[in-house]
Protein backbone atom coordinates (compact mmCIF):
# COMPACT_ATOMS: atom_id res chain seq x y z
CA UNK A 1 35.73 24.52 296.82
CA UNK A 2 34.00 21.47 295.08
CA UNK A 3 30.23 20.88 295.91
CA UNK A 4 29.83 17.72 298.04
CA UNK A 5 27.55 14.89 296.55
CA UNK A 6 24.75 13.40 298.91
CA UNK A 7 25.36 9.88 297.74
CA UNK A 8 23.61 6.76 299.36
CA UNK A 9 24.03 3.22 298.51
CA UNK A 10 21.51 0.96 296.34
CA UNK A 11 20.55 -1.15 299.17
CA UNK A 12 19.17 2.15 301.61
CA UNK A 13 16.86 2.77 299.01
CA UNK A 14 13.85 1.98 300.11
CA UNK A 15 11.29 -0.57 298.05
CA UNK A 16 8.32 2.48 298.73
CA UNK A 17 11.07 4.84 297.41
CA UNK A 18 12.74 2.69 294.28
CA UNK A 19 8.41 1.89 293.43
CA UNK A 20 7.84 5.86 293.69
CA UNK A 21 10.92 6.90 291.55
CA UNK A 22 9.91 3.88 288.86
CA UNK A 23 6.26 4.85 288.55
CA UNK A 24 7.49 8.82 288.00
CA UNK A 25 9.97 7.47 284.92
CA UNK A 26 7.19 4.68 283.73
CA UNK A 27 4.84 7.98 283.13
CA UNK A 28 7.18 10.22 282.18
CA UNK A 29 8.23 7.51 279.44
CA UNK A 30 4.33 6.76 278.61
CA UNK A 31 3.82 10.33 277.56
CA UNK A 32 6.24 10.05 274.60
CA UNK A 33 5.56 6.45 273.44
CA UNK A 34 4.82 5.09 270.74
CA UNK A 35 6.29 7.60 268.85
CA UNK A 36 6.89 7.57 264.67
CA UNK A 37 10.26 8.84 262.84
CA UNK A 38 11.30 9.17 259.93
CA UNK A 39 12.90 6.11 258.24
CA UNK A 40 16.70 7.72 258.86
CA UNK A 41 18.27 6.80 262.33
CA UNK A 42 18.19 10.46 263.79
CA UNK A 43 19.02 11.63 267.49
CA UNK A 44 15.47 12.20 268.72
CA UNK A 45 14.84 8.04 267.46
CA UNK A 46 18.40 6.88 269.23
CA UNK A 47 17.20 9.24 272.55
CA UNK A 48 13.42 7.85 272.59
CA UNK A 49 14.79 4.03 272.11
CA UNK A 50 17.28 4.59 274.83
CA UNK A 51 14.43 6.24 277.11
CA UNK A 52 12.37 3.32 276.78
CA UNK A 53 15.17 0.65 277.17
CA UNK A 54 16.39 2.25 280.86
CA UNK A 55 12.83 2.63 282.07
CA UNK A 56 11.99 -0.93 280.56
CA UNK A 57 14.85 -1.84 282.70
CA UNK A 58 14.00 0.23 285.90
CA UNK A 59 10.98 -1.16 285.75
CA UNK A 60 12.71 -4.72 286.06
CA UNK A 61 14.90 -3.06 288.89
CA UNK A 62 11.22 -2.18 290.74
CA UNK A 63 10.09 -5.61 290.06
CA UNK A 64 13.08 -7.48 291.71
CA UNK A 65 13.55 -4.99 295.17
CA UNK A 66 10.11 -5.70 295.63
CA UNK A 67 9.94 -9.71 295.80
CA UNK A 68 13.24 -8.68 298.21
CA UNK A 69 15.79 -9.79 295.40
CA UNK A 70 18.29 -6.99 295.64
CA UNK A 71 21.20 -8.97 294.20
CA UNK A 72 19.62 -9.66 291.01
CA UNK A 73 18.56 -6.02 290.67
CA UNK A 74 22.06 -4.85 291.70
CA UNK A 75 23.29 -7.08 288.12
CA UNK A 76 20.52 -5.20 286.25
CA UNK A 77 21.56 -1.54 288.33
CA UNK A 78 24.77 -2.08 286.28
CA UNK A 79 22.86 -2.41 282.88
CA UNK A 80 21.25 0.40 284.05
CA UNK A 81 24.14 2.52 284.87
CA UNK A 82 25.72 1.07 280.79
CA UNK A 83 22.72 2.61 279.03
CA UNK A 84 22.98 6.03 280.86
CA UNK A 85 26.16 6.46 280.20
CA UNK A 86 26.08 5.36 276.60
CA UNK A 87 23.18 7.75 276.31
CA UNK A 88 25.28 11.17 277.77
CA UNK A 89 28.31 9.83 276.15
CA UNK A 90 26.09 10.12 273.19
CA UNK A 91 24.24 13.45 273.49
CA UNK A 92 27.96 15.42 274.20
CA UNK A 93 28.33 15.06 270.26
CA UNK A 94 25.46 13.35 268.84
CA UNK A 95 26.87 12.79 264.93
CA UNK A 96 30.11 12.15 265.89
CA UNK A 97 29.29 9.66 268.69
CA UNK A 98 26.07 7.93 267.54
CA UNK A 99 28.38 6.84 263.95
CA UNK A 100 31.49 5.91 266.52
CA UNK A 101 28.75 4.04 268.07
CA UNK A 102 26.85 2.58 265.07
CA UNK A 103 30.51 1.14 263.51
CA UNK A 104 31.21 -0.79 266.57
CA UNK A 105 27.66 -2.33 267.00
């Protein structure tokens, strides 16, 4: 039998909750940045750029449910939600998806 998901919707969350989450990630994200590589686009540099971006962008998120602007972070949730997904699209095959992904930049 398939496990059940707990889901809730974006606008139960909680501003003390969403401020919580987004200081964890902010942290999290501080611990690893800045960060040198090597001049060659590898995984770890596409994973750590990606990192940054959707906490740069949860961080907006915070920013917006906390002056009470919900709609505006719901548009941003969705850029969100793009850069995830690119991101585990990616990692499932990392050379053959990050060059898929580099050609069609």
């Amino acid at each position: 039998m398939a496990e059940q998901r707990n889901t809730r919707r974006f606008a139960d969350v909680s501003v003390e909750e969403m401020v919580r989450v987004n200081d964890e990630i902010q942290e999290l994200i501080a611990e690893q940045l800045p960060r040198a590589f090597p001049v060659d686009v590898d995984w770890r540099l596409v994973v750590a750029g990606m990192l940054a971006r959707i906490a740069s962008i949860l961080d907006g998120i915070t920013a917006l449910v906390e002056r009470g602007r919900r709609a505006e972070a719901e548009v941003a949730l969705r850029t969100l939600f793009e850069h995830v997904t690119l991101l585990c699209w990616m990692g499932i095959d990392p050379p053959k998806h990050m060059r898929m992904w580099q050609d069609h930049s």
